[in-house]
PDB file of N, CA and C in Angstrom:
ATOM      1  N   UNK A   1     -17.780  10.929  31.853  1.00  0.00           N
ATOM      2  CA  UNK A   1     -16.613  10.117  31.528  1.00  0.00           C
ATOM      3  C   UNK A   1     -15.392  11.029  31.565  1.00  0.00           C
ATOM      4  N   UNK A   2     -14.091  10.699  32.081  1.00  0.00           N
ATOM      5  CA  UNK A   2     -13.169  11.600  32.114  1.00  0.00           C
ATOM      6  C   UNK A   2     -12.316  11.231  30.845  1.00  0.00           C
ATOM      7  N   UNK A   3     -11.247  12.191  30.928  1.00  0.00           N
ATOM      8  CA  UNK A   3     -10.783  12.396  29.944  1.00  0.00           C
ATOM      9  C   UNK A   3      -9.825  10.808  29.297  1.00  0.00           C
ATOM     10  N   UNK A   4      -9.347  10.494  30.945  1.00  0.00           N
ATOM     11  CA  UNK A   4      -8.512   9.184  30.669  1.00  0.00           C
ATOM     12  C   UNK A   4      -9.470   8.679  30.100  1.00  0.00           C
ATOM     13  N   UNK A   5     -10.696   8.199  30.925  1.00  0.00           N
ATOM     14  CA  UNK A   5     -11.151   7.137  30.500  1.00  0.00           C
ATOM     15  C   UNK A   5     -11.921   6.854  29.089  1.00  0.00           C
ATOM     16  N   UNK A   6     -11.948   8.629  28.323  1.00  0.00           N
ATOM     17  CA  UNK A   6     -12.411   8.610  27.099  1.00  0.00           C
ATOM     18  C   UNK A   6     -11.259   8.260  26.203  1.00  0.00           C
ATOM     19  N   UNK A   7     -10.060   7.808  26.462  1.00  0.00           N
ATOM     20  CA  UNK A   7      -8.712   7.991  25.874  1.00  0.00           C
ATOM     21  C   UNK A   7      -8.251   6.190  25.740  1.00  0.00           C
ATOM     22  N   UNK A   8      -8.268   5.919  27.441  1.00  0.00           N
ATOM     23  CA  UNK A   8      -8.423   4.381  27.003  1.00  0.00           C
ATOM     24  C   UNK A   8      -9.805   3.653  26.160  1.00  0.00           C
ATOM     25  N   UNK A   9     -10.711   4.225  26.229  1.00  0.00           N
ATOM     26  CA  UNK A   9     -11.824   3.651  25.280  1.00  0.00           C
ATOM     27  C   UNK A   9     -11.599   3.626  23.578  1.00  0.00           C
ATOM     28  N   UNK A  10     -11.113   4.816  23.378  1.00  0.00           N
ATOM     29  CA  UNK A  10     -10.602   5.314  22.050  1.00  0.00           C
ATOM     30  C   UNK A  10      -9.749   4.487  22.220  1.00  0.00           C
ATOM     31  N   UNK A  11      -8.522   3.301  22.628  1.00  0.00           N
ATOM     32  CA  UNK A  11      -7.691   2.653  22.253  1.00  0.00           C
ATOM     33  C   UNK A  11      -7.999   1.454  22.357  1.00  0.00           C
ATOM     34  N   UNK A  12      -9.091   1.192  22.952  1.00  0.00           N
ATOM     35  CA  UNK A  12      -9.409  -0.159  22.902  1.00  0.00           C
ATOM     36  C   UNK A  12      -9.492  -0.701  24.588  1.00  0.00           C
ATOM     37  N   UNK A  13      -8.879   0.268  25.461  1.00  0.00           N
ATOM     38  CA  UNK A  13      -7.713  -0.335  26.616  1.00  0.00           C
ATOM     39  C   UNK A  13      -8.960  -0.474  28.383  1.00  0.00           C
ATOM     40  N   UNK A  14     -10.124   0.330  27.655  1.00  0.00           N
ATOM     41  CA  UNK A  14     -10.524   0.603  28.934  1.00  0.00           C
ATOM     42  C   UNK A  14     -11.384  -1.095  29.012  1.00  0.00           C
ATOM     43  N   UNK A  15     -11.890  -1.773  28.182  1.00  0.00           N
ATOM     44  CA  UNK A  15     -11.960  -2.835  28.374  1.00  0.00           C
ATOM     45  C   UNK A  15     -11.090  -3.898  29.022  1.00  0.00           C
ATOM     46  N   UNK A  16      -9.868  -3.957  28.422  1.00  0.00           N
ATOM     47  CA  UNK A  16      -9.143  -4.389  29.072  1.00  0.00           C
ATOM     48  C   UNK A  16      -8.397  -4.313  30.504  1.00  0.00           C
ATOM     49  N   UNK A  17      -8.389  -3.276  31.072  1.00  0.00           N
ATOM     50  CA  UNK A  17      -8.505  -2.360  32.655  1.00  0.00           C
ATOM     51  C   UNK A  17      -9.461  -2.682  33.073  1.00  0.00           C
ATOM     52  N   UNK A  18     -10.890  -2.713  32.998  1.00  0.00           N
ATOM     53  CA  UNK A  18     -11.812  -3.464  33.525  1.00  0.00           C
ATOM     54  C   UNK A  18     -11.762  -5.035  33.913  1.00  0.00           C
ATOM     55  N   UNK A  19     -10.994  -5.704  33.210  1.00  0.00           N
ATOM     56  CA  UNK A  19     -11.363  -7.110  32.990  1.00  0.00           C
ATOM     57  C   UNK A  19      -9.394  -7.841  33.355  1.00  0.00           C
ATOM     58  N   UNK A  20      -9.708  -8.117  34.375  1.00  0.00           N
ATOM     59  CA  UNK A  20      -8.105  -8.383  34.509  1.00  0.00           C
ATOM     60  C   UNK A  20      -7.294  -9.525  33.979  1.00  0.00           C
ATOM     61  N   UNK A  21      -7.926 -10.530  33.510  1.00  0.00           N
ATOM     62  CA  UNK A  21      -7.714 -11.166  33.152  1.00  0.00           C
ATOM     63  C   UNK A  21      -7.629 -10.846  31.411  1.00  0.00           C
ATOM     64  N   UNK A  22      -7.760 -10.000  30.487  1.00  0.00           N
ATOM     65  CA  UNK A  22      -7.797  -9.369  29.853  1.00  0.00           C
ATOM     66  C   UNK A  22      -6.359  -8.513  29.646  1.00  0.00           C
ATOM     67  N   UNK A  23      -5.637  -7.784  30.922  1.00  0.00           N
ATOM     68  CA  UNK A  23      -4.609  -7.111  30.945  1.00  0.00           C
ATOM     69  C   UNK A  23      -3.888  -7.746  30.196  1.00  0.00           C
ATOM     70  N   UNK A  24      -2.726  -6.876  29.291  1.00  0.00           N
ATOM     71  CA  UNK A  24      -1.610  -7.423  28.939  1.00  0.00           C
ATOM     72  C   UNK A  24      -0.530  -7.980  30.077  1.00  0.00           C
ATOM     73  N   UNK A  25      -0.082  -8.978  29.873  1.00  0.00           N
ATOM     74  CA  UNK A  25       1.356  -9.847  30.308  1.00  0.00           C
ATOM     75  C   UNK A  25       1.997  -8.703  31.015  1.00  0.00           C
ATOM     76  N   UNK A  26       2.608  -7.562  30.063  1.00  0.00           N
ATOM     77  CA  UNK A  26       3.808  -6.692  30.263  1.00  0.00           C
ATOM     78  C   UNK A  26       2.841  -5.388  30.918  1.00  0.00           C
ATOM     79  N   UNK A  27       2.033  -5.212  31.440  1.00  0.00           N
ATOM     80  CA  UNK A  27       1.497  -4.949  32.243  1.00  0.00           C
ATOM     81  C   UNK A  27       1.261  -5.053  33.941  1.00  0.00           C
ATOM     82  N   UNK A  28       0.780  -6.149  33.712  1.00  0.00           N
ATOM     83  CA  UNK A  28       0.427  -7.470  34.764  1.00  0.00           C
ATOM     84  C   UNK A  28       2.556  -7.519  35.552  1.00  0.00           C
ATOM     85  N   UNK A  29       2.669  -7.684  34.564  1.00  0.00           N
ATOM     86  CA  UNK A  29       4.164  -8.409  35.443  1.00  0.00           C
ATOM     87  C   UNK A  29       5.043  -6.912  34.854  1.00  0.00           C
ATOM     88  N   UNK A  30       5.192  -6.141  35.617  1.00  0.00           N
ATOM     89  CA  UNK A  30       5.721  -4.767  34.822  1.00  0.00           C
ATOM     90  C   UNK A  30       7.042  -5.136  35.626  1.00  0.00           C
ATOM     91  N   UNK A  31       7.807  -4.110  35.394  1.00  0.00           N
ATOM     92  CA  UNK A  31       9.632  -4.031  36.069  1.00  0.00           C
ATOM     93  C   UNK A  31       9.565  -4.441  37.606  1.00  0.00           C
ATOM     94  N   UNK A  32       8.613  -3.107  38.173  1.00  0.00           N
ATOM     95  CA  UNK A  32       8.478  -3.427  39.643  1.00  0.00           C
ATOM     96  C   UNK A  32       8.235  -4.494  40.362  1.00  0.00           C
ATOM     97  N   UNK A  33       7.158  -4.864  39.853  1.00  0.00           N
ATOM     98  CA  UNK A  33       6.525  -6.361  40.390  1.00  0.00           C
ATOM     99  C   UNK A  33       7.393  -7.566  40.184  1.00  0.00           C
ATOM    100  N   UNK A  34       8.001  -7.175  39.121  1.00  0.00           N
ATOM    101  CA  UNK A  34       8.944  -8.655  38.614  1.00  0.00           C
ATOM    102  C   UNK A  34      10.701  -8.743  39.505  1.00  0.00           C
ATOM    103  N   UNK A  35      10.962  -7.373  40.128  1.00  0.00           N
ATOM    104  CA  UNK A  35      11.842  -7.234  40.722  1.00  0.00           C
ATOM    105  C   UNK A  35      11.804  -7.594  42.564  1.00  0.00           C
ATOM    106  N   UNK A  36       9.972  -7.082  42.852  1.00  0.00           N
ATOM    107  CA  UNK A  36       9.891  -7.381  43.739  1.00  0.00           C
ATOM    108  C   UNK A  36       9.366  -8.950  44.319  1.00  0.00           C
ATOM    109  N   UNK A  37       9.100 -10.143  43.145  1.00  0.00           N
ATOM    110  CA  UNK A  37       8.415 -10.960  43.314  1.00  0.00           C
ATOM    111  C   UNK A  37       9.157 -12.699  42.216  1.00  0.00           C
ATOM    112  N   UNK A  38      10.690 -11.612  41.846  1.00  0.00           N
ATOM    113  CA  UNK A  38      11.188 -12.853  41.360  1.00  0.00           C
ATOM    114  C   UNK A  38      12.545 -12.177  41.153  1.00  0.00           C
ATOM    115  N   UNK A  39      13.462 -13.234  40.661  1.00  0.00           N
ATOM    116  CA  UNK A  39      14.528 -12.799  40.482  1.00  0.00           C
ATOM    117  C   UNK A  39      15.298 -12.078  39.483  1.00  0.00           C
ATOM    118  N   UNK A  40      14.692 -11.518  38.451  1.00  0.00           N
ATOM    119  CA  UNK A  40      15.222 -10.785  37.163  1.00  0.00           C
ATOM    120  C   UNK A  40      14.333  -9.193  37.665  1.00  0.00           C
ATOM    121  N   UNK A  41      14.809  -8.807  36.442  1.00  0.00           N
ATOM    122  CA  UNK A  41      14.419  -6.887  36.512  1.00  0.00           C
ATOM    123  C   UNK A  41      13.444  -6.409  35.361  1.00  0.00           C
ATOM    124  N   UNK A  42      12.715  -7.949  34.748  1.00  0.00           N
ATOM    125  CA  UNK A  42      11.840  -7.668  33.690  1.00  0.00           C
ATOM    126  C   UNK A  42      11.092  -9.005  33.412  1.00  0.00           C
ATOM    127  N   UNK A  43       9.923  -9.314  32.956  1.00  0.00           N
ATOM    128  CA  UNK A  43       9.360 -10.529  32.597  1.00  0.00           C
ATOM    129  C   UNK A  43      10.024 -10.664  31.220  1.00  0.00           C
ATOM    130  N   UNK A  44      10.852 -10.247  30.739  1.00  0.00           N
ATOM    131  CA  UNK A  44      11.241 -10.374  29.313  1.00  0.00           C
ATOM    132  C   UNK A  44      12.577 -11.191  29.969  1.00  0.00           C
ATOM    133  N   UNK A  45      13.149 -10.568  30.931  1.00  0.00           N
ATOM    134  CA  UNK A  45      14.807 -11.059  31.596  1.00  0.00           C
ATOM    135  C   UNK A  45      14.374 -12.742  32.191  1.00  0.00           C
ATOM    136  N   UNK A  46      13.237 -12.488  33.083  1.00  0.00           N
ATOM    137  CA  UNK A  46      12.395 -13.667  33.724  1.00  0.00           C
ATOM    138  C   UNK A  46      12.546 -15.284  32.532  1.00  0.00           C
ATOM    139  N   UNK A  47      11.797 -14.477  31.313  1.00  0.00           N
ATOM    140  CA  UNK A  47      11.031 -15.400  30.204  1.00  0.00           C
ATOM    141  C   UNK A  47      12.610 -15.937  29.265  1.00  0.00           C
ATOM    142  N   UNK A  48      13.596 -14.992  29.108  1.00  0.00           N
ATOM    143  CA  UNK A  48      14.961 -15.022  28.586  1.00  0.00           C
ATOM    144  C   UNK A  48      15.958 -16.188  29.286  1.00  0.00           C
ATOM    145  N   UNK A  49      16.089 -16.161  30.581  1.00  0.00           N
ATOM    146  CA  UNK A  49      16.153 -17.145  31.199  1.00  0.00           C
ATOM    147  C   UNK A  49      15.564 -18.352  31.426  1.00  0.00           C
ATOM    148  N   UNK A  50      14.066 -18.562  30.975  1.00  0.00           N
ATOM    149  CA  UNK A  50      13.379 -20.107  31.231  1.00  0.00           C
ATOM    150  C   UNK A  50      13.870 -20.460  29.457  1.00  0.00           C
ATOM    151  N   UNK A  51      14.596 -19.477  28.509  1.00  0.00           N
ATOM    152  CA  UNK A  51      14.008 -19.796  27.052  1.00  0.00           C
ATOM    153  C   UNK A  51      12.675 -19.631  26.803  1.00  0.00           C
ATOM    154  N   UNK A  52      12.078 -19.365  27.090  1.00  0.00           N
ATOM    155  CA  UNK A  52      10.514 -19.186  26.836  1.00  0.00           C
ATOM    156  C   UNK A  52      10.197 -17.784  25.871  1.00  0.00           C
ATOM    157  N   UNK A  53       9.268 -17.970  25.244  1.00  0.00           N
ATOM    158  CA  UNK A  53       9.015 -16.476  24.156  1.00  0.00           C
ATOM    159  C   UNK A  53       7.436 -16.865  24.745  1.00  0.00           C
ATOM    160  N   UNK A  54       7.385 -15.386  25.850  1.00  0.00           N
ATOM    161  CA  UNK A  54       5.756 -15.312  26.320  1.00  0.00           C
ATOM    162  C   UNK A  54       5.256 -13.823  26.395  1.00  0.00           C
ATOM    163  N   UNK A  55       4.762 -13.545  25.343  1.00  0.00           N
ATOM    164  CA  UNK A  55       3.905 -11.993  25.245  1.00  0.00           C
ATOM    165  C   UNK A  55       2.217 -12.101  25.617  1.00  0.00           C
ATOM    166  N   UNK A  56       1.931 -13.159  25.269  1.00  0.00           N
ATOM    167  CA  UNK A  56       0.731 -12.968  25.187  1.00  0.00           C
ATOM    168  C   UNK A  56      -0.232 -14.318  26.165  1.00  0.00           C
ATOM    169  N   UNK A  57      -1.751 -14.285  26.928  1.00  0.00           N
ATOM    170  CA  UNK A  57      -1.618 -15.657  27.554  1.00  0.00           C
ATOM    171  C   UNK A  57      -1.697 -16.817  26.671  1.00  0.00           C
ATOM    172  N   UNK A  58      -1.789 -16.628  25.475  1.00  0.00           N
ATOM    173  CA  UNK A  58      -1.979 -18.006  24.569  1.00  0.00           C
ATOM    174  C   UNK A  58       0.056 -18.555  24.294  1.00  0.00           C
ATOM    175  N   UNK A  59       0.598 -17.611  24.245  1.00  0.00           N
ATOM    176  CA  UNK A  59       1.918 -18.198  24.170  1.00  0.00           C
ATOM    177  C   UNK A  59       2.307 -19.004  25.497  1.00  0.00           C
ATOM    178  N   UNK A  60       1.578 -18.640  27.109  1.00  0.00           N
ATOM    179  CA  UNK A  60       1.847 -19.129  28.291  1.00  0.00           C
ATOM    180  C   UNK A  60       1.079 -20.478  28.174  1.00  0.00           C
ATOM    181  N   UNK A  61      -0.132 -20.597  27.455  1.00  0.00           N
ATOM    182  CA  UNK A  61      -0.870 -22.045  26.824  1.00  0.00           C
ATOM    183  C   UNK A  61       0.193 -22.681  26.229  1.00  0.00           C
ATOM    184  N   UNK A  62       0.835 -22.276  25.713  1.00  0.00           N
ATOM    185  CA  UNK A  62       1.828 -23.668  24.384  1.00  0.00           C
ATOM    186  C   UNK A  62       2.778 -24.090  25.158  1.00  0.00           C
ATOM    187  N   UNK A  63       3.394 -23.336  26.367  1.00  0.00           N
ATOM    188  CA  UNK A  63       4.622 -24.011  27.456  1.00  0.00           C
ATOM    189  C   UNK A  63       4.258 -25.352  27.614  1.00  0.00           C
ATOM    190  N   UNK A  64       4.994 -26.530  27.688  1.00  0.00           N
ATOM    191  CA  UNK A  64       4.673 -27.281  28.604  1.00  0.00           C
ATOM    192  C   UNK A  64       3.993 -27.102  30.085  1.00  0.00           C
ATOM    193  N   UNK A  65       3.912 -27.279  30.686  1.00  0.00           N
ATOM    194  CA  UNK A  65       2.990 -26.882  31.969  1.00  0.00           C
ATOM    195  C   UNK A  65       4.166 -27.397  32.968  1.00  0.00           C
ATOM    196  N   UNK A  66       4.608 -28.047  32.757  1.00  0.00           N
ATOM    197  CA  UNK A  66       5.639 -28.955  34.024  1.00  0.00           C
ATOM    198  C   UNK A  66       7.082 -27.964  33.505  1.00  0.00           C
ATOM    199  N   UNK A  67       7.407 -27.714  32.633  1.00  0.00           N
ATOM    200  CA  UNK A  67       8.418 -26.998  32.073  1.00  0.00           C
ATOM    201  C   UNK A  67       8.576 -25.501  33.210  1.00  0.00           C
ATOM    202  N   UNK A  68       7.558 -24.764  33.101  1.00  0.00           N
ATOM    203  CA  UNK A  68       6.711 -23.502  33.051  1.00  0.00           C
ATOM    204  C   UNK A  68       6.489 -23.317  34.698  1.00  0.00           C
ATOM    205  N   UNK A  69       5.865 -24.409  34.923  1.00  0.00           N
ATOM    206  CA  UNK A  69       5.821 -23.983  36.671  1.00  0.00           C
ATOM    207  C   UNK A  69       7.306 -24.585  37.229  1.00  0.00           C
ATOM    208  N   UNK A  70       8.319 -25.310  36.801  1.00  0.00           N
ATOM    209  CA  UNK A  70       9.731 -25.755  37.538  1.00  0.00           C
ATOM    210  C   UNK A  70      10.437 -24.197  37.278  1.00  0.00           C
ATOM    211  N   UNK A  71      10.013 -23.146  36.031  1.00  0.00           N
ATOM    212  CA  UNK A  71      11.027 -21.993  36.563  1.00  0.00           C
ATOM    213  C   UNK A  71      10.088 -21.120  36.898  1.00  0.00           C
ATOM    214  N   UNK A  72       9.069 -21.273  37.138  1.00  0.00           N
ATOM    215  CA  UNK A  72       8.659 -19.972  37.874  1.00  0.00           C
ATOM    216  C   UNK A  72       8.649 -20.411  39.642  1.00  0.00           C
ATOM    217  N   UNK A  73       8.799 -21.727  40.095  1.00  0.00           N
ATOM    218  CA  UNK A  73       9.069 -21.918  41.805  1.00  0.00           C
ATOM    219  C   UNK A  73      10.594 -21.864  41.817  1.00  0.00           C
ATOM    220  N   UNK A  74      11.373 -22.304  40.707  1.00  0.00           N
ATOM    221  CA  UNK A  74      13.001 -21.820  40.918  1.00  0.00           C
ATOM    222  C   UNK A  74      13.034 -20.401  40.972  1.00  0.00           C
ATOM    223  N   UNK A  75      12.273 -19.625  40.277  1.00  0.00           N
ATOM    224  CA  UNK A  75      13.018 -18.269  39.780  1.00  0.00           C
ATOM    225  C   UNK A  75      12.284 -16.914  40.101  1.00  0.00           C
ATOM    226  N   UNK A  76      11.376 -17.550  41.345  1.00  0.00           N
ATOM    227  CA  UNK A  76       9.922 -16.960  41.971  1.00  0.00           C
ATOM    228  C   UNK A  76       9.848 -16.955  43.273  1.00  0.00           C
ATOM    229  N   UNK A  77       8.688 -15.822  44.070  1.00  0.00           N
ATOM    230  CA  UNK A  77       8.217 -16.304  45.224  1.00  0.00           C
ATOM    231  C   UNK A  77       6.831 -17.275  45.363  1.00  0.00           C
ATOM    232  N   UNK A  78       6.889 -17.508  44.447  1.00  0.00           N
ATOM    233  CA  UNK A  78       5.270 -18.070  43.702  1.00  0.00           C
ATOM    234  C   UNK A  78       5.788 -20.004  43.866  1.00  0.00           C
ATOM    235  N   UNK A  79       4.516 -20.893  44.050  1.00  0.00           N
ATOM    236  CA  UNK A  79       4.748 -22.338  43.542  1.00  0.00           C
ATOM    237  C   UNK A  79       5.026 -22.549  42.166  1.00  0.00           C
ATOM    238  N   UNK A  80       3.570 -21.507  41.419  1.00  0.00           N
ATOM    239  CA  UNK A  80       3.553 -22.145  40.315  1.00  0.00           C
ATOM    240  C   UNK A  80       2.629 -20.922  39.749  1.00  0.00           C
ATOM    241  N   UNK A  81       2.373 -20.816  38.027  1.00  0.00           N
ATOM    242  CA  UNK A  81       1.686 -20.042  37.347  1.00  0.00           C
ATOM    243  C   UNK A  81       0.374 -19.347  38.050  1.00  0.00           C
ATOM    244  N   UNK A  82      -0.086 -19.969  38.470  1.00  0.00           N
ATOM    245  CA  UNK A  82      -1.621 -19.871  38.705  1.00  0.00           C
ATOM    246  C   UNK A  82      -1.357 -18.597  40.288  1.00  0.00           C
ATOM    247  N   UNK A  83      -0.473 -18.732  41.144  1.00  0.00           N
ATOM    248  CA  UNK A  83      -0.178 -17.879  42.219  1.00  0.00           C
ATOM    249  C   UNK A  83       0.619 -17.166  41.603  1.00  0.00           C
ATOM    250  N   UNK A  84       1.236 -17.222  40.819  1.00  0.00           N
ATOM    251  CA  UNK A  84       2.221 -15.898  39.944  1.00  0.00           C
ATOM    252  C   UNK A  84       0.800 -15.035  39.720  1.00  0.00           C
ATOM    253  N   UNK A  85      -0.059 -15.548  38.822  1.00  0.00           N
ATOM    254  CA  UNK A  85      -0.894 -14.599  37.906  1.00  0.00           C
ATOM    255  C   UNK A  85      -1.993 -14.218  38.570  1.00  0.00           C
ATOM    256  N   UNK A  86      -2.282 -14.536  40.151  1.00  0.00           N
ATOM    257  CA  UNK A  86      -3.757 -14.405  40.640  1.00  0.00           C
ATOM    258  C   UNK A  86      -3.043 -13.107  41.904  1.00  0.00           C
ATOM    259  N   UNK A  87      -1.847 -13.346  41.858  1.00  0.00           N
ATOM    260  CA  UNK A  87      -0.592 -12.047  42.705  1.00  0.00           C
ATOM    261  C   UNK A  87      -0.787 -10.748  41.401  1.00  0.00           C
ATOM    262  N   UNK A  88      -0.231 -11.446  40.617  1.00  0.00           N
ATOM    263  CA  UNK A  88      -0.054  -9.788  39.492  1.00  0.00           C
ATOM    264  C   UNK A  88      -1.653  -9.180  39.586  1.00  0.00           C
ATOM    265  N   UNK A  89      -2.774 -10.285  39.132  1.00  0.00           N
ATOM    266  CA  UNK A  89      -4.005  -9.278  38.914  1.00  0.00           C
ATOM    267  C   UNK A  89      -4.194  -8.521  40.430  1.00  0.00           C
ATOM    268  N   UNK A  90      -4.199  -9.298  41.691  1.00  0.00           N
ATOM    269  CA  UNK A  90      -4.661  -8.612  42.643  1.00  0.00           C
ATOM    270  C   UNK A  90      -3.769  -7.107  42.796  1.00  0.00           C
ATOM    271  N   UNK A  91      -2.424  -6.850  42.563  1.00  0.00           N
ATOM    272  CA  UNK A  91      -1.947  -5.746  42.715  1.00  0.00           C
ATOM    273  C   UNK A  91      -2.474  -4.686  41.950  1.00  0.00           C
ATOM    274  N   UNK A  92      -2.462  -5.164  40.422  1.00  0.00           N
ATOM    275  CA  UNK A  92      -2.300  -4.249  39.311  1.00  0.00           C
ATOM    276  C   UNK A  92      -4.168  -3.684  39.568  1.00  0.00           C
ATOM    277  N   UNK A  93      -4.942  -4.898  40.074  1.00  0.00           N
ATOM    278  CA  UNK A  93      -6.559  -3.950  40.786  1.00  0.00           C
ATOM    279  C   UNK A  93      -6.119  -2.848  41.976  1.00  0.00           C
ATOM    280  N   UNK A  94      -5.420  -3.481  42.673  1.00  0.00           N
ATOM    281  CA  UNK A  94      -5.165  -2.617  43.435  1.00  0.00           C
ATOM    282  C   UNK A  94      -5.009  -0.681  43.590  1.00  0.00           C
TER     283      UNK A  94
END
């Protein structure tokens, strides 16, 4: 086991790196990705603009759903949630 990976285990994190769906939000949608794949310079700038308070995926559960996908195809290269979030995991495996 290397050293990282004895380091994310000790934090809890290497589970979560394994399991992508698991990743944190602010992870998943970091500065880069959110600059290169929508129109703000942060998922916090992104989420600030819909009004939305989304850290975690259970806060992306309580959106309305029709609310939620009208600003992410306005404010995106994406239709809707589900191609936003199946884009972030494939990179962040990458």
């Amino acid at each position: 086991m290397s050293f990282d990976d004895l380091l994310k285990d000790l934090k809890g994190e290497k589970e979560n790196a394994d399991n992508p769906a698991q990743v944190p939000l602010s992870q998943l949608f970091n500065d880069s990705f959110m600059r290169r794949h929508t129109r703000h310079e942060s998922f916090a700038a992104f989420n600030e603009k819909g009004k939305f308070e989304v850290t975690t995926y259970e806060d992306v559960d309580q959106i309305p759903e029709e609310l939620f996908e009208r600003h992410i195809a306005r404010e995106t290269n994406f239709k809707n949630w589900d191609e936003m979030l199946n884009t972030a995991q494939k990179e962040h495996t990458a």
